[in-house]
N, C-alpha and C. Protein backbone atom coordinates (compact mmCIF):
# COMPACT_ATOMS: atom_id res chain seq x y z
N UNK A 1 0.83 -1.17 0.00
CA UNK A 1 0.00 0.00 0.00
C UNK A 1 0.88 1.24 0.00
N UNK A 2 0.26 2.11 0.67
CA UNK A 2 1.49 3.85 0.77
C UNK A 2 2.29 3.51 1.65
N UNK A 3 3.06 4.14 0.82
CA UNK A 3 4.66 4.17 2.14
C UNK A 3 4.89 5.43 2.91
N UNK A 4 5.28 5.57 4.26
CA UNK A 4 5.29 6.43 5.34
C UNK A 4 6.48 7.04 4.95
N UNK A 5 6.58 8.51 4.62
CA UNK A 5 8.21 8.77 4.71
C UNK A 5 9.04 8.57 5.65
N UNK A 6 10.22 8.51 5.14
CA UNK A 6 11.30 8.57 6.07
C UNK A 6 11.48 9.37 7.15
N UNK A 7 11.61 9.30 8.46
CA UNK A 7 12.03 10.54 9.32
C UNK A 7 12.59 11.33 8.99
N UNK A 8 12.38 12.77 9.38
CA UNK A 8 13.88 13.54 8.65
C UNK A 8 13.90 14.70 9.97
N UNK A 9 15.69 14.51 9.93
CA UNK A 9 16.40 14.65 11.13
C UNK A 9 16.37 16.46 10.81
N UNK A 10 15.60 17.15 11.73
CA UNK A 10 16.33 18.94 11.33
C UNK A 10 16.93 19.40 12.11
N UNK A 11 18.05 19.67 11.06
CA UNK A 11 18.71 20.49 12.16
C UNK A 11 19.42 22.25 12.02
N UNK A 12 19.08 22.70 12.38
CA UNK A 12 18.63 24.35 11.61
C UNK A 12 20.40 24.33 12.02
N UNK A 13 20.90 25.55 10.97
CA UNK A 13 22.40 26.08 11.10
C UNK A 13 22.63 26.91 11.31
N UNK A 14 23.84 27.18 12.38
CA UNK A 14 23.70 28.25 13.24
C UNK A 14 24.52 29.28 12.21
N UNK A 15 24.58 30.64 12.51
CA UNK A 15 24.84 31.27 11.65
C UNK A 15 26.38 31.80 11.13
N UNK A 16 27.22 30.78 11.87
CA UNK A 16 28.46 30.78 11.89
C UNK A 16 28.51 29.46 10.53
N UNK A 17 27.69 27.99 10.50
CA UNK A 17 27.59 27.24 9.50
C UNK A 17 26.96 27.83 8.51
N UNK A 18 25.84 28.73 8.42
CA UNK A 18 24.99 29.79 7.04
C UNK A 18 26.62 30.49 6.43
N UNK A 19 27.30 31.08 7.01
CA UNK A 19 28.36 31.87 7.02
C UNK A 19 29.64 30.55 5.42
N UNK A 20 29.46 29.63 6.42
CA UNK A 20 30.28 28.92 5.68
C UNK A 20 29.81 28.06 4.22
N UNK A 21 28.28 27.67 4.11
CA UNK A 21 27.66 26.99 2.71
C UNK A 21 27.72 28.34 2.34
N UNK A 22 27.40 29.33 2.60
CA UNK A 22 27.37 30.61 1.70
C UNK A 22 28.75 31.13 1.25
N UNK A 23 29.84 30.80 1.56
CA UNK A 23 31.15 31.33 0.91
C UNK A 23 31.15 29.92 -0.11
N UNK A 24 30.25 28.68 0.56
CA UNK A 24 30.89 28.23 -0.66
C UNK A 24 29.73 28.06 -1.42
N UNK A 25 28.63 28.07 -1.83
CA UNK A 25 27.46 28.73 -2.74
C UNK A 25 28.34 29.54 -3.79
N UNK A 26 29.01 30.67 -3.14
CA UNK A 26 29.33 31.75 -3.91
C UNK A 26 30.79 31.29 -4.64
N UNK A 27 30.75 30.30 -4.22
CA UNK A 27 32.52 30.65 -4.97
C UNK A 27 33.87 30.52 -4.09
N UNK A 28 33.47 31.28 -3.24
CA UNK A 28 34.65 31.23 -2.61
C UNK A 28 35.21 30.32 -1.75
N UNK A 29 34.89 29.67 -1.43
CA UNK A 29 34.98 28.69 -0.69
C UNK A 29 35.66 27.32 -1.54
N UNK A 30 36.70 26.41 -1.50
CA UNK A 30 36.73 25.29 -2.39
C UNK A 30 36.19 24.11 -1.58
N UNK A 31 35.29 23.15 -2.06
CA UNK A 31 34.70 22.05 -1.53
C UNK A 31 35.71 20.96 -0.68
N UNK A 32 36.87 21.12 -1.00
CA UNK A 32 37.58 20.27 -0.27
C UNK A 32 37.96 21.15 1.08
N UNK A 33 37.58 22.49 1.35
CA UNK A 33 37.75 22.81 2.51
C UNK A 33 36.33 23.06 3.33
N UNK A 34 35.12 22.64 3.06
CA UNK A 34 33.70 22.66 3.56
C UNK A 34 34.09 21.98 4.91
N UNK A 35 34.51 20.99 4.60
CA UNK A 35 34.13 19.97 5.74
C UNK A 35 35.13 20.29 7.16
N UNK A 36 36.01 21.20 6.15
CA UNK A 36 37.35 21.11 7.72
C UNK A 36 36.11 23.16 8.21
N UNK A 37 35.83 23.74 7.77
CA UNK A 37 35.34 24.79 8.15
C UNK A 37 34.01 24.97 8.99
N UNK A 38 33.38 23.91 8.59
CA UNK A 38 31.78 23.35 9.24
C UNK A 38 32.32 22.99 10.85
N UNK A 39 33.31 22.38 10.50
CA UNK A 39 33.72 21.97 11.65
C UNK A 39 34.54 23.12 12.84
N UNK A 40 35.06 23.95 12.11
CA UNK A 40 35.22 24.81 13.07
C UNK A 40 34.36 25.67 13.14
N UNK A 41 33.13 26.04 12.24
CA UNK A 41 32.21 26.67 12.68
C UNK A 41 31.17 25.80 13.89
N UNK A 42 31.29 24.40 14.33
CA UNK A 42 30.50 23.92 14.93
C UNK A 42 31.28 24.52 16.49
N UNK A 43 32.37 24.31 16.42
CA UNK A 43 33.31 24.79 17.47
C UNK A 43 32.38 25.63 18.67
N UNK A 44 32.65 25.26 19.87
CA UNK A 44 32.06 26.36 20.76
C UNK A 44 32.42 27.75 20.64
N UNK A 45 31.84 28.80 20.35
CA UNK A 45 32.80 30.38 20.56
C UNK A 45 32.88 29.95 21.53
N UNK A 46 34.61 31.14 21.44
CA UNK A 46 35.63 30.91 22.31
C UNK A 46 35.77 32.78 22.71
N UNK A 47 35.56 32.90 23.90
CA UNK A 47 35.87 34.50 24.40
C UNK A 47 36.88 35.13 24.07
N UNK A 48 37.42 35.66 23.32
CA UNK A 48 38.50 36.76 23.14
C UNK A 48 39.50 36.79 24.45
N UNK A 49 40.97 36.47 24.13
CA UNK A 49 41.94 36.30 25.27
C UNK A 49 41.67 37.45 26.50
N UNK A 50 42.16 37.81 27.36
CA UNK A 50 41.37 38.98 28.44
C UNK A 50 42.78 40.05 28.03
N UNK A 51 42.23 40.78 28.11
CA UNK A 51 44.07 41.88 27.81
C UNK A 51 44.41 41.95 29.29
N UNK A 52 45.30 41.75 29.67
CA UNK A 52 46.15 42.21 30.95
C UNK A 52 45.87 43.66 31.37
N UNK A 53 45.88 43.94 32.37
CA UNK A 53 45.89 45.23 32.90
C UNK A 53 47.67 45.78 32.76
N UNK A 54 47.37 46.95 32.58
CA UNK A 54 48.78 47.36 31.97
C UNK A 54 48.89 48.90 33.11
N UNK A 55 50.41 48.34 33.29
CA UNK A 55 51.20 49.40 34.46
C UNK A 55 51.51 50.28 33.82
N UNK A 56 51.73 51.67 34.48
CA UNK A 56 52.12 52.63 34.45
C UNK A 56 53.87 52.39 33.71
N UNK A 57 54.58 52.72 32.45
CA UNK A 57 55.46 53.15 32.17
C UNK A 57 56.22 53.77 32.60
N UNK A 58 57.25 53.45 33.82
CA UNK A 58 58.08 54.47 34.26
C UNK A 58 59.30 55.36 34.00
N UNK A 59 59.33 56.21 33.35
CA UNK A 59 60.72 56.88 32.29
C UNK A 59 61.60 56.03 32.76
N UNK A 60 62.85 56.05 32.11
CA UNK A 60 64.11 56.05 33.05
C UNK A 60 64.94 56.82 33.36
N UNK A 61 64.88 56.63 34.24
CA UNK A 61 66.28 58.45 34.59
C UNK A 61 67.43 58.46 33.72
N UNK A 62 67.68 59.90 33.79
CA UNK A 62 68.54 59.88 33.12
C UNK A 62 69.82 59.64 33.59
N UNK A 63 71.36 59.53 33.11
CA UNK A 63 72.52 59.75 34.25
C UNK A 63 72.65 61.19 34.23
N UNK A 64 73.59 61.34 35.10
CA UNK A 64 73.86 62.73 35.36
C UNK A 64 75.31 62.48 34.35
N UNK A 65 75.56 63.80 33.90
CA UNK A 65 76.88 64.18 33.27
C UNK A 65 77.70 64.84 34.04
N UNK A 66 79.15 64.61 34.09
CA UNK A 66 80.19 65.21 34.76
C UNK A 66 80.82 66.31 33.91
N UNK A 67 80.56 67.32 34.55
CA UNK A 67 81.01 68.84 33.55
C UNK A 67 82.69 69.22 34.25
């Protein structure tokens, strides 16, 4: 009789993966690098390193000259 479709698995792409079929849609992207880029777009963001708090610059003296 009718056949039931197949399940189908969704899974929406976050916009870091949209980012990546769309460079390669367009061109830019070469297909042998999709798969290594998907993958770092799946990557957790990662926070930006923290900048150090930064000390005061202290001149250096000068020497004294012997006149």
């Amino acid at each position: 009789m009718g056949r039931t479709p197949a399940p189908v698995a969704i899974h929406r792409l976050s916009p870091a993966e949209q980012r990546v079929l769309a460079c390669f849609l367009s061109g830019r992207l070469a297909a042998g690098q999709v798969h290594a880029e998907l993958a770092q777009a799946r990557l957790p963001a990662q926070a930006p390193p923290a900048i150090p708090a930064q000390t005061p610059v202290q001149p250096a003296p000068t020497p004294a000259v012997a006149a």
